[in-house]
N, C-alpha and C. Protein backbone atom coordinates (compact mmCIF):
# COMPACT_ATOMS: atom_id res chain seq x y z
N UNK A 1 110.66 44.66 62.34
CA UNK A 1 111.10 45.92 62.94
C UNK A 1 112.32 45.65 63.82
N UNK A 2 113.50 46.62 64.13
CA UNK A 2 114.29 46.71 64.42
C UNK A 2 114.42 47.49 66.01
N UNK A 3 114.94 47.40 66.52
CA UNK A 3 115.32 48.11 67.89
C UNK A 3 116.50 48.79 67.90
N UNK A 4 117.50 49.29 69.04
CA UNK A 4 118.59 49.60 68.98
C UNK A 4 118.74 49.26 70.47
N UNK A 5 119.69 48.60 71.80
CA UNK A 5 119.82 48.38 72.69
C UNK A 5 121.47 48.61 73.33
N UNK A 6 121.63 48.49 74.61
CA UNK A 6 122.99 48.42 74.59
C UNK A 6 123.66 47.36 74.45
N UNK A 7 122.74 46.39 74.16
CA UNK A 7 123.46 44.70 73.67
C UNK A 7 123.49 44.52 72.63
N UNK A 8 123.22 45.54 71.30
CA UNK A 8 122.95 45.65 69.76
C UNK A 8 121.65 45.57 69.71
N UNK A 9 121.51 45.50 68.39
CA UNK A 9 120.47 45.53 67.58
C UNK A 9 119.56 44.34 68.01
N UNK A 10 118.26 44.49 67.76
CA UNK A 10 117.39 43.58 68.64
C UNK A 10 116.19 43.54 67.14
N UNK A 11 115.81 41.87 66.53
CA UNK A 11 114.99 42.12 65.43
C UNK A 11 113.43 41.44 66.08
N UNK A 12 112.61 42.33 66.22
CA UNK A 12 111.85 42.16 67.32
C UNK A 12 110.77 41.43 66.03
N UNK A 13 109.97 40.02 67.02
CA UNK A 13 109.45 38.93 66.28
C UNK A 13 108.13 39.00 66.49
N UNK A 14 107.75 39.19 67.30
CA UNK A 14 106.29 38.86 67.82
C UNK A 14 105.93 39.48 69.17
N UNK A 15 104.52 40.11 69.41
CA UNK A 15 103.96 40.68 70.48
C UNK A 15 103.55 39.73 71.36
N UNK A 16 104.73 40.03 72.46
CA UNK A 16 104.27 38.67 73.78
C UNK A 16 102.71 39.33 74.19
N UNK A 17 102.57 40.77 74.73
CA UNK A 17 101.86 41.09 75.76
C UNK A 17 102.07 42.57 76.19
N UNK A 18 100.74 43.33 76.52
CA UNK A 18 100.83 44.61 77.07
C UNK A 18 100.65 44.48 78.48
N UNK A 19 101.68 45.00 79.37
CA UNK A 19 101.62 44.90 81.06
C UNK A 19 101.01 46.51 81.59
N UNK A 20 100.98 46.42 82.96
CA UNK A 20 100.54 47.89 83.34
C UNK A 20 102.03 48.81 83.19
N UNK A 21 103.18 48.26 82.49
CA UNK A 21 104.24 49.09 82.50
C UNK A 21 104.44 49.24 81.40
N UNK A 22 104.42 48.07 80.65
CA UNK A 22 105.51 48.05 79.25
C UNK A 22 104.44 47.01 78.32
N UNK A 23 105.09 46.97 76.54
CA UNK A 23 104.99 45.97 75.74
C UNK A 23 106.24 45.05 75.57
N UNK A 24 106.34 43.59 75.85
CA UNK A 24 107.16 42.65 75.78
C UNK A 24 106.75 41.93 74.40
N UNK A 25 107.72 42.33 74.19
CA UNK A 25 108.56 41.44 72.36
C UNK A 25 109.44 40.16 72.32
N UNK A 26 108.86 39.25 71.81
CA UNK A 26 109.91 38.22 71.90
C UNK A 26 110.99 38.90 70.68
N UNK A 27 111.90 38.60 70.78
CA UNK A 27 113.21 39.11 69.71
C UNK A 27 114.29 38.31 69.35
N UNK A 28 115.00 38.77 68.46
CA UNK A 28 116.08 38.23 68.22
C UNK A 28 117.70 38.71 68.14
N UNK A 29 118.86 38.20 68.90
CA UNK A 29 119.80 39.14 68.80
C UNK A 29 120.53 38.82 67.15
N UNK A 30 121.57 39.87 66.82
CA UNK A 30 122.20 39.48 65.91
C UNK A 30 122.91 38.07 65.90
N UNK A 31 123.20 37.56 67.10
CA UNK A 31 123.73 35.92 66.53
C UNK A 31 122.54 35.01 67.08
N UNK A 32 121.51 35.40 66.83
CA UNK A 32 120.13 34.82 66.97
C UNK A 32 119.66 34.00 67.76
N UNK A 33 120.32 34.82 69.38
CA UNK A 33 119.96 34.76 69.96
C UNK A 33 117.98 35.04 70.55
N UNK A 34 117.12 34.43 71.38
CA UNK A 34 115.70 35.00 71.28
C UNK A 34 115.88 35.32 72.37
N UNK A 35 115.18 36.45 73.00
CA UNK A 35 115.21 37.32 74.08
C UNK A 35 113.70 38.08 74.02
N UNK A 36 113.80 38.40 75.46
CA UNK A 36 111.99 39.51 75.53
C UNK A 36 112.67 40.84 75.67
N UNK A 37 112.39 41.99 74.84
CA UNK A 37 112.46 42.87 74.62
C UNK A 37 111.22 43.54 75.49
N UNK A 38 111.37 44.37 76.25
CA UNK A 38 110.39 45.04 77.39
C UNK A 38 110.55 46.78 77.21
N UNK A 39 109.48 47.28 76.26
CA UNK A 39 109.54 48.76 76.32
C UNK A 39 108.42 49.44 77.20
N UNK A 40 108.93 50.47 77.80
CA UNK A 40 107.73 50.84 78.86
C UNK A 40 106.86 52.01 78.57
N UNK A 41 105.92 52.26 78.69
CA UNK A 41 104.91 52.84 78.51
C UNK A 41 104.16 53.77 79.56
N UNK A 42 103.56 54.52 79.10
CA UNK A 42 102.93 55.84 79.75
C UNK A 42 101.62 55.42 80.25
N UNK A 43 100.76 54.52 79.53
CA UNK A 43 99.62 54.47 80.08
C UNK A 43 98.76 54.02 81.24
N UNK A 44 97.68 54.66 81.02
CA UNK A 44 97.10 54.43 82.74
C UNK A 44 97.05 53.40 83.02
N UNK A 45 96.75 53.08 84.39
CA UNK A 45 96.11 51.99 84.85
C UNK A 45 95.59 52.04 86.48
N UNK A 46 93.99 52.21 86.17
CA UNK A 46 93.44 52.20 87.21
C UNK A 46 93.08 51.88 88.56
N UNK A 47 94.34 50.58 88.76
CA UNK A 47 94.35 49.99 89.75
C UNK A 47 95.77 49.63 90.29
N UNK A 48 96.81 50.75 89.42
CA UNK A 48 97.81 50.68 90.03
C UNK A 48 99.08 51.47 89.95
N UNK A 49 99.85 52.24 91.10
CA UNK A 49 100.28 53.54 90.65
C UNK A 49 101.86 53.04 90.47
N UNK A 50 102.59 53.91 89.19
CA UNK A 50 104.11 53.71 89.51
C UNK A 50 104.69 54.88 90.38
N UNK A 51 105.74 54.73 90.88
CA UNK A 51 106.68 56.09 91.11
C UNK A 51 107.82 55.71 90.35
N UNK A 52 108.19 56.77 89.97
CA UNK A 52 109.98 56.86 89.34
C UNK A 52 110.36 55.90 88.40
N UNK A 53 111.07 55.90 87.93
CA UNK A 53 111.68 54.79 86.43
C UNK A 53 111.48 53.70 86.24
N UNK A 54 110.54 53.18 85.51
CA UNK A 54 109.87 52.05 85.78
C UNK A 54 111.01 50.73 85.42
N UNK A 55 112.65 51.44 84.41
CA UNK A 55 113.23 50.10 84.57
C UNK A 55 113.94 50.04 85.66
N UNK A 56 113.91 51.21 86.44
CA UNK A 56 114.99 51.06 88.14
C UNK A 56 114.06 50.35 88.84
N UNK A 57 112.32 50.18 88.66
CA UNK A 57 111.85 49.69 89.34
C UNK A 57 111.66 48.43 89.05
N UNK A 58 112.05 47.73 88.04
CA UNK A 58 111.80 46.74 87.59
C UNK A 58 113.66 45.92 87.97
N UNK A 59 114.47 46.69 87.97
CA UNK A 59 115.57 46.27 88.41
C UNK A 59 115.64 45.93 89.93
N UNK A 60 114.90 46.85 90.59
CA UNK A 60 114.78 46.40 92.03
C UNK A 60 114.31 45.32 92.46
N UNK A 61 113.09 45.22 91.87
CA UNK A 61 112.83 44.34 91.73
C UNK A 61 113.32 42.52 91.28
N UNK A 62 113.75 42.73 90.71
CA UNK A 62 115.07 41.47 90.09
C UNK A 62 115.75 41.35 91.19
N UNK A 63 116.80 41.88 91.49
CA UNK A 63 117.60 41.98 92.61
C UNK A 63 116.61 41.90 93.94
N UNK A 64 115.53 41.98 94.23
CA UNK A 64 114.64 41.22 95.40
C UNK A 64 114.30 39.95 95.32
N UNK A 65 113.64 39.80 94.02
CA UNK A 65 113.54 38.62 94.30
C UNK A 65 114.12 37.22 93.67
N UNK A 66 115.33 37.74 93.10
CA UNK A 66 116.45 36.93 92.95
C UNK A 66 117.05 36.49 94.15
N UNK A 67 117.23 36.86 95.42
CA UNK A 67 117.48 37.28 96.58
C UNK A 67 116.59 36.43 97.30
N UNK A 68 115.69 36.17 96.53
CA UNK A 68 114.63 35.27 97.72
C UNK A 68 114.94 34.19 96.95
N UNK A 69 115.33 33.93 96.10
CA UNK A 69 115.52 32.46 95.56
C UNK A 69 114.28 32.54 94.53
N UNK A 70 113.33 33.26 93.93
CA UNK A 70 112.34 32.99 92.88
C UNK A 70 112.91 32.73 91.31
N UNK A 71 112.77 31.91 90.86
CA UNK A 71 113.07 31.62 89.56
C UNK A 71 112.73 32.75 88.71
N UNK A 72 113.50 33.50 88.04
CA UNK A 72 113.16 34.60 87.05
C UNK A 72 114.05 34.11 85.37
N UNK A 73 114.15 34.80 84.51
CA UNK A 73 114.36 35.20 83.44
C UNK A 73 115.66 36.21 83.91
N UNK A 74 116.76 35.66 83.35
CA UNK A 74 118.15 36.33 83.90
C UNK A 74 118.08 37.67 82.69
N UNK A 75 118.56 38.66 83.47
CA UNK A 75 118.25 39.82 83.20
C UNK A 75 119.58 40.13 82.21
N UNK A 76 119.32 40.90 80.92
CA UNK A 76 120.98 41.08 79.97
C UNK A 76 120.62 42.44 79.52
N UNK A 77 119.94 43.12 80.12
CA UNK A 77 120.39 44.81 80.18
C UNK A 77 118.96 45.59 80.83
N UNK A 78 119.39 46.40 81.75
CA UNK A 78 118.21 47.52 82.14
C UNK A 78 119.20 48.72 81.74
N UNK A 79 117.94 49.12 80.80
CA UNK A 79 118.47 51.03 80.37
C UNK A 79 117.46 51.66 80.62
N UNK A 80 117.42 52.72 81.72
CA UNK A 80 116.53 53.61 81.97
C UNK A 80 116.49 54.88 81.44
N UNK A 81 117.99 54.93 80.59
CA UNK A 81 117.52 56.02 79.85
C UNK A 81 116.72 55.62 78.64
N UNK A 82 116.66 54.46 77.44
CA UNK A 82 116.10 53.99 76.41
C UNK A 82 114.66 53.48 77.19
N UNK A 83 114.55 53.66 78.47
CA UNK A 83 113.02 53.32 78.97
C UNK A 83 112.68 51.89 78.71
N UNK A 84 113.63 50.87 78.35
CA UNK A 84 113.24 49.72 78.06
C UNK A 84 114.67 48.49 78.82
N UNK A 85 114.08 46.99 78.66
CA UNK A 85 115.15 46.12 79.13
C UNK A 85 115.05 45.30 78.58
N UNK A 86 116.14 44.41 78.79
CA UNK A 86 116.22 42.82 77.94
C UNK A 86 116.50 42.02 78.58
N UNK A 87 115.61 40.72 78.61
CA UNK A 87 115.87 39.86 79.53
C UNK A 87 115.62 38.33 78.61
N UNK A 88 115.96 37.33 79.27
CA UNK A 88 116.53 36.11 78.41
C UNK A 88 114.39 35.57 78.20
N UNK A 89 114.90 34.76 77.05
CA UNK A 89 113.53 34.42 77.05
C UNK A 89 113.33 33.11 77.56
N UNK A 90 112.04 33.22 78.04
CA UNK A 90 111.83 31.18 78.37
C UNK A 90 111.15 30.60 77.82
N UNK A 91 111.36 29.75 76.85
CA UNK A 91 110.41 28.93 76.51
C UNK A 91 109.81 28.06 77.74
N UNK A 92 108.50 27.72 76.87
CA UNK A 92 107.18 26.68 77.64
C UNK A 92 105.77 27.00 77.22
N UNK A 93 105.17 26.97 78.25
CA UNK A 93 103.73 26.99 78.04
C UNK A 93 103.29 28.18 78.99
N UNK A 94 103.29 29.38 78.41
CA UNK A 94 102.62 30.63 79.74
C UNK A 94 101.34 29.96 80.37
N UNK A 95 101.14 30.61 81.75
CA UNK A 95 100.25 30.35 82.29
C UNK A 95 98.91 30.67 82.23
N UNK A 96 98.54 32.20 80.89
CA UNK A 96 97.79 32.23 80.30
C UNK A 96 97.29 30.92 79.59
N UNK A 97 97.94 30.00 78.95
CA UNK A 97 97.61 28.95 78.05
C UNK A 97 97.52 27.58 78.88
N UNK A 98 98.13 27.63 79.80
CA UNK A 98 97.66 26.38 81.05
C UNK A 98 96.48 26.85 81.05
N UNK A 99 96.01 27.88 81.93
CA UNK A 99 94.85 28.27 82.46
C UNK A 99 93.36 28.07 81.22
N UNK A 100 94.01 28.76 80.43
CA UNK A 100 92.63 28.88 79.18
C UNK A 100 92.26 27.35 78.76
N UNK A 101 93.46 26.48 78.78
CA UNK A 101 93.35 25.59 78.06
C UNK A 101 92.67 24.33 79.20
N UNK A 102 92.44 24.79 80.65
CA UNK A 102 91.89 23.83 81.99
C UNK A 102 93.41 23.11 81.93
N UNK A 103 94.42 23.12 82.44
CA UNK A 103 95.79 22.33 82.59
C UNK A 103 96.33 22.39 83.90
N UNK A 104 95.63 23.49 84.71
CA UNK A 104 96.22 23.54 85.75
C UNK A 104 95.66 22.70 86.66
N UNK A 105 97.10 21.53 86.89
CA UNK A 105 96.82 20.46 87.64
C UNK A 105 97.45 20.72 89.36
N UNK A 106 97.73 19.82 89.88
CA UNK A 106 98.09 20.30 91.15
C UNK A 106 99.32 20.53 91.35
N UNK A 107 100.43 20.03 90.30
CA UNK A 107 101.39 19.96 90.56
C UNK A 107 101.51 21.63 90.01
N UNK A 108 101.16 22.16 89.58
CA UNK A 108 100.89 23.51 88.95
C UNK A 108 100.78 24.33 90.24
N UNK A 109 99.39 23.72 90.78
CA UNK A 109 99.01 25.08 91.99
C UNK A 109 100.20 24.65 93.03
N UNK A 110 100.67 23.31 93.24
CA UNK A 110 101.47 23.29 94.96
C UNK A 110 102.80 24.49 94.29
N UNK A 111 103.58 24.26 92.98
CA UNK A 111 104.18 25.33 92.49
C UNK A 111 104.19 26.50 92.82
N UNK A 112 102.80 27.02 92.81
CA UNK A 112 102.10 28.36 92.79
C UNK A 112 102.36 28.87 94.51
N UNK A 113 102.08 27.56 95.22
CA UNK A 113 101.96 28.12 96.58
C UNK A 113 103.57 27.81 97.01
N UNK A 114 104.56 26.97 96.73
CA UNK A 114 105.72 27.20 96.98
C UNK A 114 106.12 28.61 97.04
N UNK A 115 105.93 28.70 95.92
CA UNK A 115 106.15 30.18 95.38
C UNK A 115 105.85 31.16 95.97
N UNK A 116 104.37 31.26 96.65
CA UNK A 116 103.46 31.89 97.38
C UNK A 116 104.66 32.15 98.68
N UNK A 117 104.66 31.14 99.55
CA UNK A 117 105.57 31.32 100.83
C UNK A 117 106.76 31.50 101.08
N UNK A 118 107.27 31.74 99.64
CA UNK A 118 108.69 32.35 99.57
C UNK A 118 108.75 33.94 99.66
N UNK A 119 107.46 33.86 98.68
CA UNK A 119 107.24 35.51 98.53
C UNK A 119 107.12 36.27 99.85
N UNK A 120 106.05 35.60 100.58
CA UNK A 120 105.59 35.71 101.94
C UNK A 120 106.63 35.99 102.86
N UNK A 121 107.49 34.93 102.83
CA UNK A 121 108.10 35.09 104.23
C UNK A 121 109.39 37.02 103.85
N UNK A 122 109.35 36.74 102.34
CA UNK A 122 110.41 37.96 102.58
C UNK A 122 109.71 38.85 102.28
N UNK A 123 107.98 39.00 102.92
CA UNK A 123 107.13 40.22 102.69
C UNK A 123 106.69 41.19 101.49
N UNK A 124 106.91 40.27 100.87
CA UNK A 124 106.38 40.07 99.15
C UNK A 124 105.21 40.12 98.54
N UNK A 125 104.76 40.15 97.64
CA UNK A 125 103.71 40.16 96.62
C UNK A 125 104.19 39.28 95.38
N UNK A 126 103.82 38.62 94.61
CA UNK A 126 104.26 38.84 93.06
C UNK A 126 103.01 38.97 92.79
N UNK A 127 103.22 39.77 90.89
CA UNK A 127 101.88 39.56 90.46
C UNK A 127 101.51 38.54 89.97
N UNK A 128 100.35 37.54 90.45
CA UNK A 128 99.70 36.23 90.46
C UNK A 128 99.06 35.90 89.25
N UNK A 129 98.81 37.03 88.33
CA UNK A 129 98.08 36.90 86.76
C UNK A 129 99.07 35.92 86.33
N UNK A 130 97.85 34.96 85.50
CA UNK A 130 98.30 33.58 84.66
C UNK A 130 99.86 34.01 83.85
N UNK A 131 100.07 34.92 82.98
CA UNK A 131 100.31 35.25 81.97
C UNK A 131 101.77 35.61 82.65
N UNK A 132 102.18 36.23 83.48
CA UNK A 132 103.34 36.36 84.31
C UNK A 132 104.16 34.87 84.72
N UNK A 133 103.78 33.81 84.38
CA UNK A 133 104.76 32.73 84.39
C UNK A 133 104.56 31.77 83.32
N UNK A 134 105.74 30.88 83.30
CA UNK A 134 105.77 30.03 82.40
C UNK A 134 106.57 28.84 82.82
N UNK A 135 105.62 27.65 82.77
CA UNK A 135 105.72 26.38 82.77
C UNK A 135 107.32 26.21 81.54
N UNK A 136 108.24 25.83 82.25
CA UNK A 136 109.59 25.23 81.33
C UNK A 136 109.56 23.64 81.94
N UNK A 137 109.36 22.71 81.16
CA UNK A 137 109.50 21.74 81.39
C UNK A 137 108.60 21.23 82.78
N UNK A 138 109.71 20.98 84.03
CA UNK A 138 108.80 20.34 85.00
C UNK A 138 109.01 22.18 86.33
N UNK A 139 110.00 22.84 85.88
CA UNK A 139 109.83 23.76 86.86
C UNK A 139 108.94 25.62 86.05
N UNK A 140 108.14 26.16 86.96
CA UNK A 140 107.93 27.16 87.20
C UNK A 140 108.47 28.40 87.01
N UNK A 141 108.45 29.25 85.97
CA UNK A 141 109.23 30.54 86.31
C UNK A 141 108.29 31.88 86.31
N UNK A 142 108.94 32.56 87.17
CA UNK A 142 108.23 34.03 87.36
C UNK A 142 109.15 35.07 86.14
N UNK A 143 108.25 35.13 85.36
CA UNK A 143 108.82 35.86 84.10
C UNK A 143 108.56 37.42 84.11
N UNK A 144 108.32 37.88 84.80
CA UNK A 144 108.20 39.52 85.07
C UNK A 144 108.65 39.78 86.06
N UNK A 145 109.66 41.12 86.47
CA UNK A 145 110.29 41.91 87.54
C UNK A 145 109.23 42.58 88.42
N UNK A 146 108.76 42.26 89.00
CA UNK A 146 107.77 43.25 89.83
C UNK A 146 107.65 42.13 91.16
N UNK A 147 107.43 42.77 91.82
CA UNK A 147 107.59 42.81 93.26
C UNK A 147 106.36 44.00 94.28
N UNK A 148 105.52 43.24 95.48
CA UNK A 148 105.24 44.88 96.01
C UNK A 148 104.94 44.20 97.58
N UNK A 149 104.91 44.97 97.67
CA UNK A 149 104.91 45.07 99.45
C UNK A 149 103.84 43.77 99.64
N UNK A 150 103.70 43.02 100.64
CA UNK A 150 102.95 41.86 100.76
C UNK A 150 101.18 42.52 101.49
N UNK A 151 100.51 42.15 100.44
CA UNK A 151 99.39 42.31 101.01
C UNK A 151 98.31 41.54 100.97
N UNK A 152 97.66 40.56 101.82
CA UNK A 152 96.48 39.85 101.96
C UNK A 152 95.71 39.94 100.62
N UNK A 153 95.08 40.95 100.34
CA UNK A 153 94.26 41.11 99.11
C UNK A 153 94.30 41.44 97.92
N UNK A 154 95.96 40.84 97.84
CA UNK A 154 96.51 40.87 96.27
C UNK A 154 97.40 39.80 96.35
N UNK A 155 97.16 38.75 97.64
CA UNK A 155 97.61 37.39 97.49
C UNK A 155 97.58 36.16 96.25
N UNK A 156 98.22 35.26 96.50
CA UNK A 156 97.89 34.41 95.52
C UNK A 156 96.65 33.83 95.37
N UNK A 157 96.31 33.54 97.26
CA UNK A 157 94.61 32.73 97.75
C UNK A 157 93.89 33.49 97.27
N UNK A 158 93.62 35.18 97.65
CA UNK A 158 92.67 35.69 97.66
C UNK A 158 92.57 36.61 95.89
N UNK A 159 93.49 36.53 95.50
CA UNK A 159 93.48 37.18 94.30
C UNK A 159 93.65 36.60 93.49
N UNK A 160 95.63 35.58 93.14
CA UNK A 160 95.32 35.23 91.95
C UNK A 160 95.07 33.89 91.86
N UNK A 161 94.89 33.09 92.69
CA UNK A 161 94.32 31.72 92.20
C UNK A 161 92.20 31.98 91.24
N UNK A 162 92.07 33.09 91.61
CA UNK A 162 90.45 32.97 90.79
C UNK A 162 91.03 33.58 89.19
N UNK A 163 92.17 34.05 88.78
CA UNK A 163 91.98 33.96 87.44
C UNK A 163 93.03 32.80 86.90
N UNK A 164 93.86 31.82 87.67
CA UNK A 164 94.35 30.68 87.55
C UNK A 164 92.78 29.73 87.14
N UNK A 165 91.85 30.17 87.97
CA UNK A 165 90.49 29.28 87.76
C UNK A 165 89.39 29.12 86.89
N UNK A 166 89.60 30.37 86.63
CA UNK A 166 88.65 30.47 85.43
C UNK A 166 89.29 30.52 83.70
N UNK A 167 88.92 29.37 83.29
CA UNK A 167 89.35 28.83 82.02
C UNK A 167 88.99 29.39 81.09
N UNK A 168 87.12 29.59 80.99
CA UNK A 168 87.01 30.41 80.51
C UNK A 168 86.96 32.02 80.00
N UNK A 169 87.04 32.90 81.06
CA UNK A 169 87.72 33.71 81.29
C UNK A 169 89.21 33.96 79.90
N UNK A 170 90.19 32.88 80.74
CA UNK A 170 91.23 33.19 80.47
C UNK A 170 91.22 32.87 78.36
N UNK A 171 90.44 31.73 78.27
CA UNK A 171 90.38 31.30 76.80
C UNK A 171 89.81 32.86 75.83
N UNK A 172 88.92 33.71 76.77
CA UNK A 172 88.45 35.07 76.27
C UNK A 172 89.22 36.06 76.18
N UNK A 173 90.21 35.73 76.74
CA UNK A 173 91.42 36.71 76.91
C UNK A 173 92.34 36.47 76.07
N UNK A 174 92.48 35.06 75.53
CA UNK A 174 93.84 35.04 74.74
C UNK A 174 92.68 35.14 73.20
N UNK A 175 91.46 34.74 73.13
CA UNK A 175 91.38 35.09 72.19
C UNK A 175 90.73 36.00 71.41
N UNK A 176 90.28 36.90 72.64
CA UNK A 176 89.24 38.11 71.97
C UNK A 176 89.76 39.68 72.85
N UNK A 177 91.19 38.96 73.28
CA UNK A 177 91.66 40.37 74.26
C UNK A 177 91.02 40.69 75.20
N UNK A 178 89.99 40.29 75.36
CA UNK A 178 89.11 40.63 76.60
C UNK A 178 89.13 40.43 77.53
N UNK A 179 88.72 41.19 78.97
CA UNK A 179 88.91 40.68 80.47
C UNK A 179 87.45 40.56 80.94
N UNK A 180 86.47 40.43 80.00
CA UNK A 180 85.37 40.90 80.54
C UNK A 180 84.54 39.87 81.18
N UNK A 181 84.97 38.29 80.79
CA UNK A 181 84.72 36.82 81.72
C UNK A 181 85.73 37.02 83.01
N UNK A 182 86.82 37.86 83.07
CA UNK A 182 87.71 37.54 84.11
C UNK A 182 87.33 38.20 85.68
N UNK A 183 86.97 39.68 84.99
CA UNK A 183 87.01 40.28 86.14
C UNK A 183 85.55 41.16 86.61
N UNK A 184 85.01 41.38 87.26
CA UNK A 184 83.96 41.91 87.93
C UNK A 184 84.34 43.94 87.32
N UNK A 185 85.22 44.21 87.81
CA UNK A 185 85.60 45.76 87.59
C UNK A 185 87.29 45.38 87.53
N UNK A 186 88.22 46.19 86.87
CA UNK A 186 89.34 46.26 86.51
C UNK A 186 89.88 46.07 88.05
N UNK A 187 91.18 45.17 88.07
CA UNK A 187 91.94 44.52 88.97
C UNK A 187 91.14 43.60 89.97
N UNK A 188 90.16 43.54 89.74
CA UNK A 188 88.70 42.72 90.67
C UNK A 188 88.59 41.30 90.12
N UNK A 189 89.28 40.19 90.61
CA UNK A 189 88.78 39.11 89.53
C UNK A 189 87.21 38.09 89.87
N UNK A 190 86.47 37.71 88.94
CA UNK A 190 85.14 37.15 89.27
C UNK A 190 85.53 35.76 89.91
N UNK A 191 84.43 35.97 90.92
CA UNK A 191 84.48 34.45 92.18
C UNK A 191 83.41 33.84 91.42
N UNK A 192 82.49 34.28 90.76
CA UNK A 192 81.30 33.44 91.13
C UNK A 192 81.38 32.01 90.18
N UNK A 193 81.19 30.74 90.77
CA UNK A 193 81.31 29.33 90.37
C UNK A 193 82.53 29.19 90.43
N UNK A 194 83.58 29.66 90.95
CA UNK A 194 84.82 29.16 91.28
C UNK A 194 85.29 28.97 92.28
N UNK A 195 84.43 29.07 93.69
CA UNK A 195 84.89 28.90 94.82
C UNK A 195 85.05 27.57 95.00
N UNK A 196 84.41 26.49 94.95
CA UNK A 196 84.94 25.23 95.77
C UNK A 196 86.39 25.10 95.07
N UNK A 197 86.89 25.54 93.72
CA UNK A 197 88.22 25.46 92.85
C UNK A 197 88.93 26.01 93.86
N UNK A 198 88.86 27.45 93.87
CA UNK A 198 90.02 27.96 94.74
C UNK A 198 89.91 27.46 96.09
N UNK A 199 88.88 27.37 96.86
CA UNK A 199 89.17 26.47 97.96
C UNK A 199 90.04 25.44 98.25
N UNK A 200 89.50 24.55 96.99
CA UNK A 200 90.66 23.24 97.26
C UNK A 200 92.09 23.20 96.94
N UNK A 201 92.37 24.21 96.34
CA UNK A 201 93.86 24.45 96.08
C UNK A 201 94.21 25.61 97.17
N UNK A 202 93.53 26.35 98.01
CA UNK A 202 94.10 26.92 98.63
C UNK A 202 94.48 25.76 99.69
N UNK A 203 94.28 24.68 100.23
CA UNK A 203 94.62 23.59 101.11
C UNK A 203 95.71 23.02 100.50
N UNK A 204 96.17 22.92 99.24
CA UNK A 204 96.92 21.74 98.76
C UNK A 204 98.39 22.17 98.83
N UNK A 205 99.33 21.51 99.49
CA UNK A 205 100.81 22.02 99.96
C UNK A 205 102.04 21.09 99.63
């Protein structure tokens, strides 16, 4: 299948992933180039509200936390009228597939919390789900535009290091679509037998 963009034609390859905004396509440009193709979407999501154009918000985003110094996926078009964007692709290993596969070692989580206190100090959030970064080589990248106001209980400690933890969980997710090892109720992720895990990586710096 084909696209149409303001960077040309886009020959879209494979379904990365459905987010609470959009479906991301890995793609290809006409001089074959690979890129993530990001179209956005209407549907609900119970645990989290948009306002206004979700690629102005996803652009704001970029421009924040490019700004803080977070490693992203360099951005090569936001169109808010086509409701969709294009941004460079990264190869590696998503953090869905660390996680499912038990890989996340420490040099993984001190990453995670670098990351964590960058976000922090410029009153930040990112979203902490596995699947939002990708291992390139020896560095870290935050592969989705989103950004939100910094809050304790959508931290990395308190939120996303328990689905960084649960392997199995995450192995149910990549391979039966399911969240139903991950989370207790939608955006809720399950503690139980993973606390001394997240404990000890919440110490490690």
């Amino acid at each position: 299948m084909c696209v149409t963009t303001p960077i040309g034609p886009l020959e879209l390859l494979e379904l990365l992933g459905r987010g609470k905004s959009g479906y991301s396509w890995k793609a290809r440009t006409a001089l074959g180039e690979l890129v993530v193709y990001k179209a956005m979407h209407d549907e609900p999501c119970s645990f989290y509200r948009f306002s206004g154009n979700k690629v102005e918000h996803e652009r704001g985003a970029w421009q924040v936390l490019s700004r803080a110094g977070i490693p992203l996926p360099e951005p090569l078009c936001f169109d808010p009228e086509g409701n969709c964007l294009v941004k460079e692709y990264i190869a590696g290993d998503t953090g869905c597939l660390l996680a499912a596969d038990d890989r996340v070692d420490l040099e993984l989580v001190r990453a995670l919390r670098r990351m964590s206190l960058v976000a922090k100090a410029e009153g930040l959030n990112l979203d902490w789900f596995p699947p939002n970064f990708v291992r390139r080589g020896t560095e870290l990248v935050y592969i989705d535009y989103e950004a939100n106001p910094w809050d304790a209980r959508w931290s990395l400690e308190h939120w996303g290091f328990w689905y960084w933890a649960n392997a199995p969980g995450m192995r149910n997710l990549r391979e039966q679509h399911s969240m139903s090892d991950l989370e207790d109720e939608p955006g809720h992720p399950r503690h139980q037998g993973l606390e001394s895990r997240v404990r000890a990586w919440c110490t490690e710096s």
